[in-house]
PDB file of N, CA and C in Angstrom:
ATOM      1  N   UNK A   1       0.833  -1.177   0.000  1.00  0.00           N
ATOM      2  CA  UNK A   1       0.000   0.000   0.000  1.00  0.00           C
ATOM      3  C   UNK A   1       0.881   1.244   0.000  1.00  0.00           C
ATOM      4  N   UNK A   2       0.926   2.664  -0.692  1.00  0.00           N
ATOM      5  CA  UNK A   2       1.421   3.368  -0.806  1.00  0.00           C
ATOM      6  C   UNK A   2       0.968   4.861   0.336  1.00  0.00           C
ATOM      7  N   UNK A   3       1.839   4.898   0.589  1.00  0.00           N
ATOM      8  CA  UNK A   3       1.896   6.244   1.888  1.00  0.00           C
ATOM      9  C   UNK A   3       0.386   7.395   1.532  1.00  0.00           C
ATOM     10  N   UNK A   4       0.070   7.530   2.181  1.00  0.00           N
ATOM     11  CA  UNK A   4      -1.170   8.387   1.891  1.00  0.00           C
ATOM     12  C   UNK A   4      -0.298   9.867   1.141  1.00  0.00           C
ATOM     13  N   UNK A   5       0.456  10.391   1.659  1.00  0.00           N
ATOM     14  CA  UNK A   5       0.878  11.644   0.778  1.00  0.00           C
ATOM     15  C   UNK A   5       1.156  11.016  -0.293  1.00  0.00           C
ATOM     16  N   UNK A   6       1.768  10.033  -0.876  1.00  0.00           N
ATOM     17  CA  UNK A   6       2.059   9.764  -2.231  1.00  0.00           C
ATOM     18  C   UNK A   6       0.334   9.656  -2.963  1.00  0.00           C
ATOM     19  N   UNK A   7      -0.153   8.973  -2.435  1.00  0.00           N
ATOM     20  CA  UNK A   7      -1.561   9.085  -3.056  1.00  0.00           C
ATOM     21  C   UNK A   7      -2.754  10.169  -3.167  1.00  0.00           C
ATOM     22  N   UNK A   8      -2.565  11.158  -2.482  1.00  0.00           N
ATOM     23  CA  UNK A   8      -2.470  12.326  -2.289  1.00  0.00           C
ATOM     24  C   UNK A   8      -1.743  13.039  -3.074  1.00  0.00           C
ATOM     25  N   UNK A   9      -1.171  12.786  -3.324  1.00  0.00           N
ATOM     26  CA  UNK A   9       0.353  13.648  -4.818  1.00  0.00           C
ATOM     27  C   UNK A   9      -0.311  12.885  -6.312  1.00  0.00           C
ATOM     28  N   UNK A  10      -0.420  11.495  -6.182  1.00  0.00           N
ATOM     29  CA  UNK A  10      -0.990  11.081  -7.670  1.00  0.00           C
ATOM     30  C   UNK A  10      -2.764  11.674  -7.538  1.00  0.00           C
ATOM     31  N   UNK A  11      -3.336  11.814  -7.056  1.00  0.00           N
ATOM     32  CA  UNK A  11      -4.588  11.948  -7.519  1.00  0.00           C
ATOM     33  C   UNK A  11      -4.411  13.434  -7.471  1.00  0.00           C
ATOM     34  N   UNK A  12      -3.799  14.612  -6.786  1.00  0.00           N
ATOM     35  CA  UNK A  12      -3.848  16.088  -6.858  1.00  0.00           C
ATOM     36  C   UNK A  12      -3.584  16.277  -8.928  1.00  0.00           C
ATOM     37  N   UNK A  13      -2.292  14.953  -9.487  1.00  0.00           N
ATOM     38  CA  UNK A  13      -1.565  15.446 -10.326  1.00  0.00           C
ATOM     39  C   UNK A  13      -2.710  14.719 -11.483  1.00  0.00           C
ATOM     40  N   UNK A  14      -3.702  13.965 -11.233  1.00  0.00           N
ATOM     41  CA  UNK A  14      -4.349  13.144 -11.947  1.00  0.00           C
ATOM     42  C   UNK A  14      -5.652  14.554 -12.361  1.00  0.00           C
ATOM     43  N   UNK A  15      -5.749  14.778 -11.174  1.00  0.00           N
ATOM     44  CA  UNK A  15      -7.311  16.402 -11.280  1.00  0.00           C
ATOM     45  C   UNK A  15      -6.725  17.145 -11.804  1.00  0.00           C
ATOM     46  N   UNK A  16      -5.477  17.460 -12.151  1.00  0.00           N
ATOM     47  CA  UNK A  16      -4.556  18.659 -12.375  1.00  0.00           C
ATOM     48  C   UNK A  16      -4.562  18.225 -14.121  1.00  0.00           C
ATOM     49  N   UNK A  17      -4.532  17.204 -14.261  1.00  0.00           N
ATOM     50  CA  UNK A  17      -4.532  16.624 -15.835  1.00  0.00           C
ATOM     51  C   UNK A  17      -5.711  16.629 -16.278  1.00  0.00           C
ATOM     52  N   UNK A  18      -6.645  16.675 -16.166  1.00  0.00           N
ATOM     53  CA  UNK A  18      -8.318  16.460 -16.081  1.00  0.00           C
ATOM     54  C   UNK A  18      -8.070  17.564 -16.329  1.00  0.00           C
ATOM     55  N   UNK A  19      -8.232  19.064 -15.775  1.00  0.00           N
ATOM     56  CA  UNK A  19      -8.163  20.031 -15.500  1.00  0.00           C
ATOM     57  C   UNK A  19      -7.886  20.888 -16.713  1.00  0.00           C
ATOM     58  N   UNK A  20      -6.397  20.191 -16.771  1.00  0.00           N
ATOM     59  CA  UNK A  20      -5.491  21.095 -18.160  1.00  0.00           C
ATOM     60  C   UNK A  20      -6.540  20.715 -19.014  1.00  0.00           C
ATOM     61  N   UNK A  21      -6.903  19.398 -19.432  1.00  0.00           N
ATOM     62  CA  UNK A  21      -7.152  18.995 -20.259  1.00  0.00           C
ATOM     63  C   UNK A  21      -8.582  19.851 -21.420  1.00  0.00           C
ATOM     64  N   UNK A  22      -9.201  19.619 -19.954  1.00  0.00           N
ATOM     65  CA  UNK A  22     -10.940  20.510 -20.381  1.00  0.00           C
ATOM     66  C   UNK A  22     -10.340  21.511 -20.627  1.00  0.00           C
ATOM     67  N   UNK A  23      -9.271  22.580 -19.486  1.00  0.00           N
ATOM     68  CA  UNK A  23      -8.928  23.634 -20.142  1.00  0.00           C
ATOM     69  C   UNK A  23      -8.623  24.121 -22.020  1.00  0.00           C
ATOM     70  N   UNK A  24      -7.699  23.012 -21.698  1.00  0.00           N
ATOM     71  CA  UNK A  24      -6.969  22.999 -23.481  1.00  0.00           C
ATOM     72  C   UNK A  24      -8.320  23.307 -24.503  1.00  0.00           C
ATOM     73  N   UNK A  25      -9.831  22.086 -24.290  1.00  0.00           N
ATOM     74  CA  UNK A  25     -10.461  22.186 -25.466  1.00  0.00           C
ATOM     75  C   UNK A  25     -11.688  23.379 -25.473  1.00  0.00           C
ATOM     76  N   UNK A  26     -11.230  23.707 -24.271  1.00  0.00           N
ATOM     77  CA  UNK A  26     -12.527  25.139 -24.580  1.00  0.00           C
ATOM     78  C   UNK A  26     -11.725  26.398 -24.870  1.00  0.00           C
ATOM     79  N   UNK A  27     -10.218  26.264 -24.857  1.00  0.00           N
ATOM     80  CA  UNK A  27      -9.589  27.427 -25.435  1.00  0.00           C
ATOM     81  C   UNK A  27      -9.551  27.221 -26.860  1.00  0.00           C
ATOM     82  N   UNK A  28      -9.478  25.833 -27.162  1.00  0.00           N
ATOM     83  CA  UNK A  28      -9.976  25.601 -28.619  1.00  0.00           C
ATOM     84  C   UNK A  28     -10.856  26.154 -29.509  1.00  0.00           C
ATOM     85  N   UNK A  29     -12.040  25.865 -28.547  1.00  0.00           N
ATOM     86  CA  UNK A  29     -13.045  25.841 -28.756  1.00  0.00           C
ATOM     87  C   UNK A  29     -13.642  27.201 -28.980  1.00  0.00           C
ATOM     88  N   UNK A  30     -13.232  28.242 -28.206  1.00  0.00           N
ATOM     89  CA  UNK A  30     -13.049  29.643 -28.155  1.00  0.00           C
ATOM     90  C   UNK A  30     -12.061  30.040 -29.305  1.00  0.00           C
ATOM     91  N   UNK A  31     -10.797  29.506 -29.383  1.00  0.00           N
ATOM     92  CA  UNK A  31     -10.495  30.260 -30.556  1.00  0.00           C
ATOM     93  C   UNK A  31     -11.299  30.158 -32.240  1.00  0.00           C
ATOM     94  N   UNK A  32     -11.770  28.888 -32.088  1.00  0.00           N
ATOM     95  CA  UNK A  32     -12.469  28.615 -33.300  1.00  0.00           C
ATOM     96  C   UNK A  32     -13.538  29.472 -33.564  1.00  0.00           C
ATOM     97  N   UNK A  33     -14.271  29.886 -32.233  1.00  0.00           N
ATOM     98  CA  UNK A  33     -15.243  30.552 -32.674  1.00  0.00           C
ATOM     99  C   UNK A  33     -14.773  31.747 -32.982  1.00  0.00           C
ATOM    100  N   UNK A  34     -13.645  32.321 -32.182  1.00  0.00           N
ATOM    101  CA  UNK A  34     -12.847  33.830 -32.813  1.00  0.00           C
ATOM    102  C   UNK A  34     -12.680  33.722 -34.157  1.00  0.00           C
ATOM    103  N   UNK A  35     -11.588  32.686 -34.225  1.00  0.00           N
ATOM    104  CA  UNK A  35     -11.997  32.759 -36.085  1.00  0.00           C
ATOM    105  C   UNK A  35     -13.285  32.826 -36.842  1.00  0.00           C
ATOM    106  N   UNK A  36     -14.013  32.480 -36.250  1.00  0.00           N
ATOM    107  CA  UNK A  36     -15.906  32.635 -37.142  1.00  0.00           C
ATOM    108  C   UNK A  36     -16.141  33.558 -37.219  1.00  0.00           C
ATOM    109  N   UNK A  37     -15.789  34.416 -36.139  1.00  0.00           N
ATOM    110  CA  UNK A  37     -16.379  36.351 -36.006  1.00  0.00           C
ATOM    111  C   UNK A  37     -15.792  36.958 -36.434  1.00  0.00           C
ATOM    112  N   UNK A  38     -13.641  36.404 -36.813  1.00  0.00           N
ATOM    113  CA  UNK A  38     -13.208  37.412 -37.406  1.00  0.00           C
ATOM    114  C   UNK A  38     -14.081  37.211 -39.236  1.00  0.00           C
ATOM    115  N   UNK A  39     -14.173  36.230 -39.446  1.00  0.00           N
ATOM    116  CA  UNK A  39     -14.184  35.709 -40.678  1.00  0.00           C
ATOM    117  C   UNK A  39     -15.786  36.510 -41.122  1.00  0.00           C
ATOM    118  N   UNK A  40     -16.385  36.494 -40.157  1.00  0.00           N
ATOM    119  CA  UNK A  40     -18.076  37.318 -40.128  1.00  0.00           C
ATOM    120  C   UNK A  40     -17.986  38.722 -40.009  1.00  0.00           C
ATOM    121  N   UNK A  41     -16.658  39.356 -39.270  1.00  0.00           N
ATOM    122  CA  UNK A  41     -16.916  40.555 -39.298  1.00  0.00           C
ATOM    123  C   UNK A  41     -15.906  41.438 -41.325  1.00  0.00           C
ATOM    124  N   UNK A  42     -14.993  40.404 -41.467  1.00  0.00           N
ATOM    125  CA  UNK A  42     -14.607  40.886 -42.456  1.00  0.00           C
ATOM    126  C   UNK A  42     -15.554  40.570 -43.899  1.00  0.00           C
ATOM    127  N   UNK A  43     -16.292  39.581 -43.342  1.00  0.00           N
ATOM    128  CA  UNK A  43     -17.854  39.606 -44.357  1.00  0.00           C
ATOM    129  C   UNK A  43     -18.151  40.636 -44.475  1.00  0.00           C
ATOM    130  N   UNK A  44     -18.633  41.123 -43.499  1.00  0.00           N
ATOM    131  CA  UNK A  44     -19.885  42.687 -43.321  1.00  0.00           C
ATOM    132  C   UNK A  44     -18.985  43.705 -43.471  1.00  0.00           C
ATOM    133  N   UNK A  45     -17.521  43.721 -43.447  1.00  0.00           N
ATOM    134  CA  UNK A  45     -16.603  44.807 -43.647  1.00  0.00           C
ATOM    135  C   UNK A  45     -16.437  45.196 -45.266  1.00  0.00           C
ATOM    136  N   UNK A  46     -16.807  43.725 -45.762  1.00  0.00           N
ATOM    137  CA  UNK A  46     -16.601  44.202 -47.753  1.00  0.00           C
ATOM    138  C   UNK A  46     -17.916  44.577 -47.714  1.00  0.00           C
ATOM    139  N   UNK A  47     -18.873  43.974 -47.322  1.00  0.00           N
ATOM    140  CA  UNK A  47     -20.108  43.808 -47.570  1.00  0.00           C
ATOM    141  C   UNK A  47     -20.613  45.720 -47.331  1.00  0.00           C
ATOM    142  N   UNK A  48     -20.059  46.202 -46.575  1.00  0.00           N
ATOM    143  CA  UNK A  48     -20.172  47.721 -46.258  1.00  0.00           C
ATOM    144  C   UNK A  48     -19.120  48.317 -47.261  1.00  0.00           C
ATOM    145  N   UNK A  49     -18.460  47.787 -47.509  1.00  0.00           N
ATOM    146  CA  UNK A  49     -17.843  48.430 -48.584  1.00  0.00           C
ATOM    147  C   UNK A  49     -18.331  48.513 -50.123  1.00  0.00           C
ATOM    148  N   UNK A  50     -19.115  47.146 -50.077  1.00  0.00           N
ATOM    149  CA  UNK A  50     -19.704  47.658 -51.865  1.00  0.00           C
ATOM    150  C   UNK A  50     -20.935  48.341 -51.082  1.00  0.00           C
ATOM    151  N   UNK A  51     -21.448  48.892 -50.434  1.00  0.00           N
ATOM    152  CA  UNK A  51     -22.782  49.123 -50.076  1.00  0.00           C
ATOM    153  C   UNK A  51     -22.445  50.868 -50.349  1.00  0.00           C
ATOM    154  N   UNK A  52     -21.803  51.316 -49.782  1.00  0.00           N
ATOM    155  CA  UNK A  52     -21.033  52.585 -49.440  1.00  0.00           C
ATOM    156  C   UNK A  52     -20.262  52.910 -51.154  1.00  0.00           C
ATOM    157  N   UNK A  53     -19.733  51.962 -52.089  1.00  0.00           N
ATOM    158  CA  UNK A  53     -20.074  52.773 -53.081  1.00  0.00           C
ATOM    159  C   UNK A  53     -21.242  52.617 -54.140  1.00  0.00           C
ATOM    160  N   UNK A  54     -21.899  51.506 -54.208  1.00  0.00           N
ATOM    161  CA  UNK A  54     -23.349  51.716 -54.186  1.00  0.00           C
ATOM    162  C   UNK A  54     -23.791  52.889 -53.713  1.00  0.00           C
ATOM    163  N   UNK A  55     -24.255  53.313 -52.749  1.00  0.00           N
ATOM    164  CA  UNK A  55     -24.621  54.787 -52.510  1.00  0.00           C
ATOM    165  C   UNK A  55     -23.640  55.921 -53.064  1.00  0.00           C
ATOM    166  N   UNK A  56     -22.555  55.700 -53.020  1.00  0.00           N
ATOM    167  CA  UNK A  56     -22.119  57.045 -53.915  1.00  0.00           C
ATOM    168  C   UNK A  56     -22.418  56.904 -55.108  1.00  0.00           C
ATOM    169  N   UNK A  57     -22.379  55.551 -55.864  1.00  0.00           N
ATOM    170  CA  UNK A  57     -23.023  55.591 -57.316  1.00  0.00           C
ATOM    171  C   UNK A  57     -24.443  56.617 -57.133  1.00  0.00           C
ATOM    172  N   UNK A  58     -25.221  55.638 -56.714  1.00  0.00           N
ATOM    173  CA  UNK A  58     -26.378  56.446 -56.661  1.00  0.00           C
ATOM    174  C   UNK A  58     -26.901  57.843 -56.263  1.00  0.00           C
ATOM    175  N   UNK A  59     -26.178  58.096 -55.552  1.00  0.00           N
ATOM    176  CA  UNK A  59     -25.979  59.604 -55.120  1.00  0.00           C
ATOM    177  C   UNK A  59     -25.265  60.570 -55.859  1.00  0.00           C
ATOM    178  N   UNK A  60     -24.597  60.458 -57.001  1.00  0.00           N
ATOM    179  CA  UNK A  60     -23.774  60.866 -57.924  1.00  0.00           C
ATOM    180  C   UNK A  60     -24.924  61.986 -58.743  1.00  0.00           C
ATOM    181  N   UNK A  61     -24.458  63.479 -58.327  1.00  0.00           N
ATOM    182  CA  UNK A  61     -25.269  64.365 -58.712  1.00  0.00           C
ATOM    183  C   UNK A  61     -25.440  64.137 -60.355  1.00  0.00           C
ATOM    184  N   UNK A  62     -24.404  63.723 -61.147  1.00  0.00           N
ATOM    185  CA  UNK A  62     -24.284  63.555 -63.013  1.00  0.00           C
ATOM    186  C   UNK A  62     -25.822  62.207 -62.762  1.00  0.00           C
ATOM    187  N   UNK A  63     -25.442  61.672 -62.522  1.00  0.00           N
ATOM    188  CA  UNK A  63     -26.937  60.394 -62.454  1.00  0.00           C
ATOM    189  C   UNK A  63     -28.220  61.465 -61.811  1.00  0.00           C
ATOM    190  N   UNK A  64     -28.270  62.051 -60.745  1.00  0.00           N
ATOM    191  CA  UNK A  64     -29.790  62.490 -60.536  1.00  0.00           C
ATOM    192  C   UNK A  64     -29.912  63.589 -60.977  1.00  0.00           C
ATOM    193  N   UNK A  65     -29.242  64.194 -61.931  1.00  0.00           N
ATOM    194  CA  UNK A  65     -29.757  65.776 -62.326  1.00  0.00           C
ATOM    195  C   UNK A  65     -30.495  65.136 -63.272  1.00  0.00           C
ATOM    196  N   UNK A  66     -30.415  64.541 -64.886  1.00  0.00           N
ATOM    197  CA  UNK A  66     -31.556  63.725 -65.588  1.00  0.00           C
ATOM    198  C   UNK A  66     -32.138  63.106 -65.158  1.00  0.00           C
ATOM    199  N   UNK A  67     -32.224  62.184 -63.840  1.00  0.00           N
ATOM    200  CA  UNK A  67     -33.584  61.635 -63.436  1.00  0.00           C
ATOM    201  C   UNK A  67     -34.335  62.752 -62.960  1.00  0.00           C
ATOM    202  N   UNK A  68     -34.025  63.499 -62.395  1.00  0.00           N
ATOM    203  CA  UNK A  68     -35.045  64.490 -61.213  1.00  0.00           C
ATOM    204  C   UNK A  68     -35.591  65.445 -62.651  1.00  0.00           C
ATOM    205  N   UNK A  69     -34.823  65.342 -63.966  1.00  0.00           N
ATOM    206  CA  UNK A  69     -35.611  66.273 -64.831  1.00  0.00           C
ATOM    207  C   UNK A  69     -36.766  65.931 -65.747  1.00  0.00           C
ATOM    208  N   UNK A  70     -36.248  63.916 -65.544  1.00  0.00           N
ATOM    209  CA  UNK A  70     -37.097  63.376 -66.300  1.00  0.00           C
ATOM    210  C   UNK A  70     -38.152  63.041 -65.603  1.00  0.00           C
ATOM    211  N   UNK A  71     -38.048  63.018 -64.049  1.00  0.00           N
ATOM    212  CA  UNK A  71     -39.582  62.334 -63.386  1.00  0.00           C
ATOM    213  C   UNK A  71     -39.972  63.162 -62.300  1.00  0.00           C
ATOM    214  N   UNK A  72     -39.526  64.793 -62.164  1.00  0.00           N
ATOM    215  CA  UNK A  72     -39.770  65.582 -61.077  1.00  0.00           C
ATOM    216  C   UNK A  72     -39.914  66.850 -62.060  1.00  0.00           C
ATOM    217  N   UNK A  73     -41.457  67.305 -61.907  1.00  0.00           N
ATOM    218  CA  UNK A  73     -41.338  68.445 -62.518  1.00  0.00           C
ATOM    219  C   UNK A  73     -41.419  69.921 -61.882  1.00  0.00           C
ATOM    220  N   UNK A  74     -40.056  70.073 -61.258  1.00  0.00           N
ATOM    221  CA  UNK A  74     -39.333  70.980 -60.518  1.00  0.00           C
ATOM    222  C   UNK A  74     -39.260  72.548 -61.515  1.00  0.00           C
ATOM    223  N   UNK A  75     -39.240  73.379 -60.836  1.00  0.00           N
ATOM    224  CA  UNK A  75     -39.147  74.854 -61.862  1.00  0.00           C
ATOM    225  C   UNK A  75     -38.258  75.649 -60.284  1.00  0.00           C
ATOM    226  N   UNK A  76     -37.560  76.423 -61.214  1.00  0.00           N
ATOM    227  CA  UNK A  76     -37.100  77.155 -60.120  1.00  0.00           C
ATOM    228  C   UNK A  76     -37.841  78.255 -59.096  1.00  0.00           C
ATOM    229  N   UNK A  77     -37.416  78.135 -57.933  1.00  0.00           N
ATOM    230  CA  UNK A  77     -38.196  79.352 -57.461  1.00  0.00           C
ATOM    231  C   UNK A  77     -37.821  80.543 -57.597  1.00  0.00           C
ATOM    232  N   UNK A  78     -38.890  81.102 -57.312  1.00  0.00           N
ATOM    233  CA  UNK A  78     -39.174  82.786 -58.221  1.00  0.00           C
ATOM    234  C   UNK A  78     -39.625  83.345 -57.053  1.00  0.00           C
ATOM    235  N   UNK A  79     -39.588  85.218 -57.065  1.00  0.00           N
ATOM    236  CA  UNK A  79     -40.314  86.034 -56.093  1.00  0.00           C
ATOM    237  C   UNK A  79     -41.320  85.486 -55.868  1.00  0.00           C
ATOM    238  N   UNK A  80     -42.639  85.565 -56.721  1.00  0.00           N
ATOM    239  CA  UNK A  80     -43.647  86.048 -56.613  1.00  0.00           C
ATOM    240  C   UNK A  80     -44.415  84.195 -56.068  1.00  0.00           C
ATOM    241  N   UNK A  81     -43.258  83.335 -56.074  1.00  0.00           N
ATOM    242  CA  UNK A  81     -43.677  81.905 -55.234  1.00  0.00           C
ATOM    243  C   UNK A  81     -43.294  81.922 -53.618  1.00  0.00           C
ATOM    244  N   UNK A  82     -42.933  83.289 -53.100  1.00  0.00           N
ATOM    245  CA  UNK A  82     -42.645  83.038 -51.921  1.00  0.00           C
ATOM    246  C   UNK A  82     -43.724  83.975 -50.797  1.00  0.00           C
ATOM    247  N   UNK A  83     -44.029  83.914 -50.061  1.00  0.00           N
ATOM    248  CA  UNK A  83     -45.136  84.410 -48.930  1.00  0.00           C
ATOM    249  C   UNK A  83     -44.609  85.285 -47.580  1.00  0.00           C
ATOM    250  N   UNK A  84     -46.037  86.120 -47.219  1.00  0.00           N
ATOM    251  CA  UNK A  84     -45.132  86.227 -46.236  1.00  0.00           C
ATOM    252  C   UNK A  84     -45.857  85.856 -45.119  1.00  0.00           C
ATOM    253  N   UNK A  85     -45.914  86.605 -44.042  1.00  0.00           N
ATOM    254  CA  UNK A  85     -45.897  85.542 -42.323  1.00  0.00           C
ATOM    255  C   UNK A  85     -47.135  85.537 -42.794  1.00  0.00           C
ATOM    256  N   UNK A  86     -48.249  86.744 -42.929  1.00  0.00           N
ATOM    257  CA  UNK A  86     -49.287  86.591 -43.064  1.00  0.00           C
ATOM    258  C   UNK A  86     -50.177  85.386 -43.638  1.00  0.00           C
ATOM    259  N   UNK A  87     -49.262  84.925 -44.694  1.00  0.00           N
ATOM    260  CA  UNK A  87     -49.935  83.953 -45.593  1.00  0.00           C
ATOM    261  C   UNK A  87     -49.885  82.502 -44.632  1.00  0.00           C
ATOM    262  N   UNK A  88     -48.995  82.687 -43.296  1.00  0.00           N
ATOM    263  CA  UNK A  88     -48.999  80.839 -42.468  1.00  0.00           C
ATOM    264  C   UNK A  88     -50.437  80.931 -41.727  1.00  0.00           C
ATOM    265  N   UNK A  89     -51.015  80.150 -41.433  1.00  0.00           N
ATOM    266  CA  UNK A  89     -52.483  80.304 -40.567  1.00  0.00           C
ATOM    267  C   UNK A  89     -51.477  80.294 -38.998  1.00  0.00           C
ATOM    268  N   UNK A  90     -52.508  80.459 -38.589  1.00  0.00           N
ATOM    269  CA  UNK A  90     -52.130  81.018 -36.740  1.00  0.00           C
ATOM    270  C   UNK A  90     -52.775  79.373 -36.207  1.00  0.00           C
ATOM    271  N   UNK A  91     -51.491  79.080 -35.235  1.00  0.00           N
ATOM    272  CA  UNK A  91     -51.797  77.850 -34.601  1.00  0.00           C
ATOM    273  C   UNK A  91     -53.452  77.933 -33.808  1.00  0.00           C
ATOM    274  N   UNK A  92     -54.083  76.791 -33.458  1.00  0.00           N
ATOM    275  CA  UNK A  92     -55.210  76.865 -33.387  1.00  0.00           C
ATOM    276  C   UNK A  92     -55.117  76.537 -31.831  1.00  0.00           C
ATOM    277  N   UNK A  93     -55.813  77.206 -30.784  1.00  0.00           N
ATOM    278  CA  UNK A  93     -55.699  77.121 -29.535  1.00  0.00           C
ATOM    279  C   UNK A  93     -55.330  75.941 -28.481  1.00  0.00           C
ATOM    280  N   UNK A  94     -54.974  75.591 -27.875  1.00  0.00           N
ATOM    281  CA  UNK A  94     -54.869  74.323 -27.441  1.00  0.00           C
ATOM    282  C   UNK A  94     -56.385  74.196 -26.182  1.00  0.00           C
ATOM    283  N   UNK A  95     -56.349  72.998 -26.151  1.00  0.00           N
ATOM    284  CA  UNK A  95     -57.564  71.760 -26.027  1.00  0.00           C
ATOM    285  C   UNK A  95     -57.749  72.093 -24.936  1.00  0.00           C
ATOM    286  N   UNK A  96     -58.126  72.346 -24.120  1.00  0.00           N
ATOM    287  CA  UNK A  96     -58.258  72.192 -22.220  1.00  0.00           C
ATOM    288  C   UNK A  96     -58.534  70.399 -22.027  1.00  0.00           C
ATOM    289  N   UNK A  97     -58.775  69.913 -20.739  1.00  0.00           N
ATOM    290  CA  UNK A  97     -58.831  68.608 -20.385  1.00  0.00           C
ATOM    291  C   UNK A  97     -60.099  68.410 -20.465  1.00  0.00           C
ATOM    292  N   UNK A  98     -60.887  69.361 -20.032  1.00  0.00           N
ATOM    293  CA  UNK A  98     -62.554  69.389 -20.211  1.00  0.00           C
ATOM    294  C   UNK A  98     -62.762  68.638 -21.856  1.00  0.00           C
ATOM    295  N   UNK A  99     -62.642  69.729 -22.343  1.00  0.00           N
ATOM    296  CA  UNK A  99     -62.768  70.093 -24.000  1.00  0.00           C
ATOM    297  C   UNK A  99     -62.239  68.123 -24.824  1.00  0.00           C
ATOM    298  N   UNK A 100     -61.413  67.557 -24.257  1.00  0.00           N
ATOM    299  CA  UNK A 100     -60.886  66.444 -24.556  1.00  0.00           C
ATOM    300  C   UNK A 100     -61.542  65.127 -24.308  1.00  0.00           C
ATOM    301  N   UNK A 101     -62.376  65.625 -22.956  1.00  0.00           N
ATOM    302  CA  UNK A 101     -63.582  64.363 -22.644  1.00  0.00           C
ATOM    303  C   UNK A 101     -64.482  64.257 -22.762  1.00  0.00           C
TER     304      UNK A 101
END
């Protein structure tokens, strides 16, 4: 039969191996998934990148000056299209709590 501290020393070094062990596969396991998110975030990183010049295409004043002439029938403004205070109506009184029920 072996001395209780020696058996005591193999089973501390036996949990200690157990231990590493699980350790080892969830750092694995964790890095793998790091790689998934880097790999997901540099998805959405091109993916914002054609998007962003997509919108500058489309936003490209040479492209909407002939659309807005061909399907907006815009005229410039002039004096005699502009108003003055008189022409806004006057806000209309507010409600009392009575008046609401």
């Amino acid at each position: 039969m072996m001395p209780p501290a020696t058996l005591l020393f193999v089973l501390l070094a036996g949990g200690m191996t157990l231990g590493l062990f699980a350790v080892k596969y969830e750092v694995q396991h964790l890095e793998g998934e790091l790689i998934r998110l880097d790999r997901s975030i540099a998805a959405d990183r091109e993916a914002l990148h054609v998007l962003e010049a997509e919108w500058s295409h489309l936003n490209n004043p040479a492209r909407l000056r002939p659309l807005a002439a061909r399907h907006l029938d815009l005229m410039p403004v002039e004096a005699r299209n502009m108003g003055g205070l008189s022409t806004i109506p006057e806000k209309p009184p507010a409600k009392t709590e009575s008046e609401t029920q």
